[in-house]
N, C-alpha and C. Protein backbone atom coordinates (compact mmCIF):
# COMPACT_ATOMS: atom_id res chain seq x y z
N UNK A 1 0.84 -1.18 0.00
CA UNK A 1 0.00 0.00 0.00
C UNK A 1 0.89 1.25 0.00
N UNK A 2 0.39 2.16 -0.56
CA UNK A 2 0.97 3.51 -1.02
C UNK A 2 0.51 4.71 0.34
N UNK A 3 0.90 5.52 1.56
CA UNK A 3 0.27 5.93 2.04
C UNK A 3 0.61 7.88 1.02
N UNK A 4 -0.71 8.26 1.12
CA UNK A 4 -0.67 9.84 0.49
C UNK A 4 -1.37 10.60 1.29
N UNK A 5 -1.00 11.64 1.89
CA UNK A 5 -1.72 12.38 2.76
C UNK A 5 -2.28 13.72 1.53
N UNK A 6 -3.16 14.45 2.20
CA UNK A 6 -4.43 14.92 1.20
C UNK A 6 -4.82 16.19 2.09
N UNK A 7 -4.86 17.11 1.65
CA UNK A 7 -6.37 18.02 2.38
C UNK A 7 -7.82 17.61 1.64
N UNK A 8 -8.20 17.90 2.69
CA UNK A 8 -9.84 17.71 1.87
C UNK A 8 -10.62 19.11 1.70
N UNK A 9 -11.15 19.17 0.46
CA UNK A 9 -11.70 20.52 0.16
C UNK A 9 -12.89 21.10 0.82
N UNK A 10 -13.19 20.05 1.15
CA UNK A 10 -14.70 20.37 2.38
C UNK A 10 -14.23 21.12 3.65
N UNK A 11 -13.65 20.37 4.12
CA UNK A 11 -13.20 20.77 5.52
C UNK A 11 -11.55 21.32 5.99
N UNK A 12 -10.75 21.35 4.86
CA UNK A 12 -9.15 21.57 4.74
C UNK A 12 -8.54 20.76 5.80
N UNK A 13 -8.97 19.65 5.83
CA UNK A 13 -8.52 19.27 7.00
C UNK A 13 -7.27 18.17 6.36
N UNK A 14 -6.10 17.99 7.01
CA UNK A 14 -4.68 16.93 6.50
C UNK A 14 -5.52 15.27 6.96
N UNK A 15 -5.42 14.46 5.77
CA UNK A 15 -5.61 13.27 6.30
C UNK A 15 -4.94 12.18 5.11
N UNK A 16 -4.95 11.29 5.59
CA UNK A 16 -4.04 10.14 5.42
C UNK A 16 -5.13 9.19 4.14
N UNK A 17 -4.83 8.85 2.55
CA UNK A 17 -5.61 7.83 1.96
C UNK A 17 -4.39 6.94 1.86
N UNK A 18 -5.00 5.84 1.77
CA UNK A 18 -4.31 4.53 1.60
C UNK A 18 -4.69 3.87 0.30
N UNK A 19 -3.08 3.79 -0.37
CA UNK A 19 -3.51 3.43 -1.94
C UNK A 19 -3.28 2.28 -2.15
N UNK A 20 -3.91 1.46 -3.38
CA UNK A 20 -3.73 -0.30 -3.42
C UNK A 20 -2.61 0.43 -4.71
N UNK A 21 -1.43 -0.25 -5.15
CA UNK A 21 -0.56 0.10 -6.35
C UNK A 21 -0.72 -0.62 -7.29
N UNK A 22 -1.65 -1.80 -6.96
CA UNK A 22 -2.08 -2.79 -8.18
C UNK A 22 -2.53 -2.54 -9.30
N UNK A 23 -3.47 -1.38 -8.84
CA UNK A 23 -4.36 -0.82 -10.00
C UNK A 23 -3.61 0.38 -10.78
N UNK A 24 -3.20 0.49 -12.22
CA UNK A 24 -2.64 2.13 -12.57
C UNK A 24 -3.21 2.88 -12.09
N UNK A 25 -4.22 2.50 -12.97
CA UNK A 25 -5.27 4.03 -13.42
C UNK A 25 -6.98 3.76 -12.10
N UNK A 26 -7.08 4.71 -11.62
CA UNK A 26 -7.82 4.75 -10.10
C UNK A 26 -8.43 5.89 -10.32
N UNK A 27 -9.91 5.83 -10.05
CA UNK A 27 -11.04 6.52 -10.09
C UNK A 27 -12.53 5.97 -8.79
N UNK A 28 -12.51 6.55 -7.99
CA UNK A 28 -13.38 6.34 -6.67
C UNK A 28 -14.03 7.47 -6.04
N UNK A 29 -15.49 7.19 -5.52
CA UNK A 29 -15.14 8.16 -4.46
C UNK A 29 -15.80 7.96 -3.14
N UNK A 30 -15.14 8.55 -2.07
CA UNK A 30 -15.17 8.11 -0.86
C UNK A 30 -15.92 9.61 0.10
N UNK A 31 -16.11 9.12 1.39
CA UNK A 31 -16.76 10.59 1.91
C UNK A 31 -15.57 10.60 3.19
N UNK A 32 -15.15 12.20 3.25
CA UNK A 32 -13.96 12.49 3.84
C UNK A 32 -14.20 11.65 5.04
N UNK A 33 -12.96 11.67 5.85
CA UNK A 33 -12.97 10.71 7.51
C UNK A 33 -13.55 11.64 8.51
N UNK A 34 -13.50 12.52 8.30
CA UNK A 34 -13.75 13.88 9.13
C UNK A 34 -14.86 14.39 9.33
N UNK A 35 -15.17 15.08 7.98
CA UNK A 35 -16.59 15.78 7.68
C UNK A 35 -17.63 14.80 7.20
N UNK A 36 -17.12 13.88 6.27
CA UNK A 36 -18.38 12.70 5.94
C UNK A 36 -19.09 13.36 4.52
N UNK A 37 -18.45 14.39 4.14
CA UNK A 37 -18.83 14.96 2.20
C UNK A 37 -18.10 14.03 1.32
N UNK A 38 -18.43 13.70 0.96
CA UNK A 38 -18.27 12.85 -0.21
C UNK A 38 -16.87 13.88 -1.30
N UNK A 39 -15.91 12.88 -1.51
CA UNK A 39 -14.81 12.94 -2.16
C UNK A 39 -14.24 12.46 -3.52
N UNK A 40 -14.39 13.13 -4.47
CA UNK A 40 -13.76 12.13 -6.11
C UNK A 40 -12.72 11.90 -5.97
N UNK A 41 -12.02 11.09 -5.97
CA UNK A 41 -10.58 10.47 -6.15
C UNK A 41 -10.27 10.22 -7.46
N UNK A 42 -9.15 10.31 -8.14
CA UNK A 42 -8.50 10.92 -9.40
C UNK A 42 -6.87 10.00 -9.26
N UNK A 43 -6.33 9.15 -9.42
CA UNK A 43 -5.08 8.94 -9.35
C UNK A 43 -3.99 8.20 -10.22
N UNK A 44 -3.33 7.77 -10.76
CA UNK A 44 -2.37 6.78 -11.51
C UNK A 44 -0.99 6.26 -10.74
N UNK A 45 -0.36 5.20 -10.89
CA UNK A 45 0.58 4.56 -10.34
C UNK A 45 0.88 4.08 -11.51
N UNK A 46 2.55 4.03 -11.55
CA UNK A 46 3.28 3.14 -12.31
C UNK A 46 4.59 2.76 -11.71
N UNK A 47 5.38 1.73 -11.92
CA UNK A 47 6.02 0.89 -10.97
C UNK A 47 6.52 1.14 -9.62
N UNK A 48 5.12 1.09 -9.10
CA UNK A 48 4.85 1.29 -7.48
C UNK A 48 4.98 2.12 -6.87
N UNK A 49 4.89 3.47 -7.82
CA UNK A 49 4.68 5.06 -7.18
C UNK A 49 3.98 5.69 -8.09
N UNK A 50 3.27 6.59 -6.97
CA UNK A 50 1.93 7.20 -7.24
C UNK A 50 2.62 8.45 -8.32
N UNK A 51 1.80 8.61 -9.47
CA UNK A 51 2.07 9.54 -10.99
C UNK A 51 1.51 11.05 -10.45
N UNK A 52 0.28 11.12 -10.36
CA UNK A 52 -1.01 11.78 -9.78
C UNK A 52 -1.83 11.54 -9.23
N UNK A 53 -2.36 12.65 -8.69
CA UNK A 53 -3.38 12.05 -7.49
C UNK A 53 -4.20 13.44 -7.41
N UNK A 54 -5.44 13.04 -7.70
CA UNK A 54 -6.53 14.85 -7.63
C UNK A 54 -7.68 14.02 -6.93
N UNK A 55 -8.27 15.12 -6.25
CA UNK A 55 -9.37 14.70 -4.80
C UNK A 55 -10.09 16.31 -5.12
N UNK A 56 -11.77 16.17 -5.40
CA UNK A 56 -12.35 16.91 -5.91
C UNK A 56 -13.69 16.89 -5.14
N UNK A 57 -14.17 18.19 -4.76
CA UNK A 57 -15.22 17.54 -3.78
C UNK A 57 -16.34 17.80 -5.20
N UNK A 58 -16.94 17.01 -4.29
CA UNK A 58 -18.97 16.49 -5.12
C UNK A 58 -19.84 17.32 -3.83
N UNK A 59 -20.29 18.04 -4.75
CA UNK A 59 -21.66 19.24 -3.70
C UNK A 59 -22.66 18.35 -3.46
N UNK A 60 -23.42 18.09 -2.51
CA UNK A 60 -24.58 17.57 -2.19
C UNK A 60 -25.84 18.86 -2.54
């Protein structure tokens, strides 16, 4: 696992995602640990380090 720390645009708050490196190309989304708003995840890996990585919030 890849660890990448992040602000989150909801709440600016520093937190920790945990990446699988199996996958290149990575598209998810999750709701922050904190605030609980929902998060787009954006990322690529190639031989076992992270390329990019964009985290986009989704408005309710």
């Amino acid at each position: 696992m890849i660890e990448h720390y992040f602000q989150c645009p909801h709440c600016w708050e520093d937190q920790l995602q945990m990446i699988d490196p199996s996958i290149n190309n990575q598209s998810f989304i999750e709701d922050c640990k904190i605030c609980c708003n929902p998060l787009e995840f954006e990322l690529s890996i190639a031989d076992n380090s992270l390329q990019s990585f964009s985290v986009m919030p989704i408005d309710q």
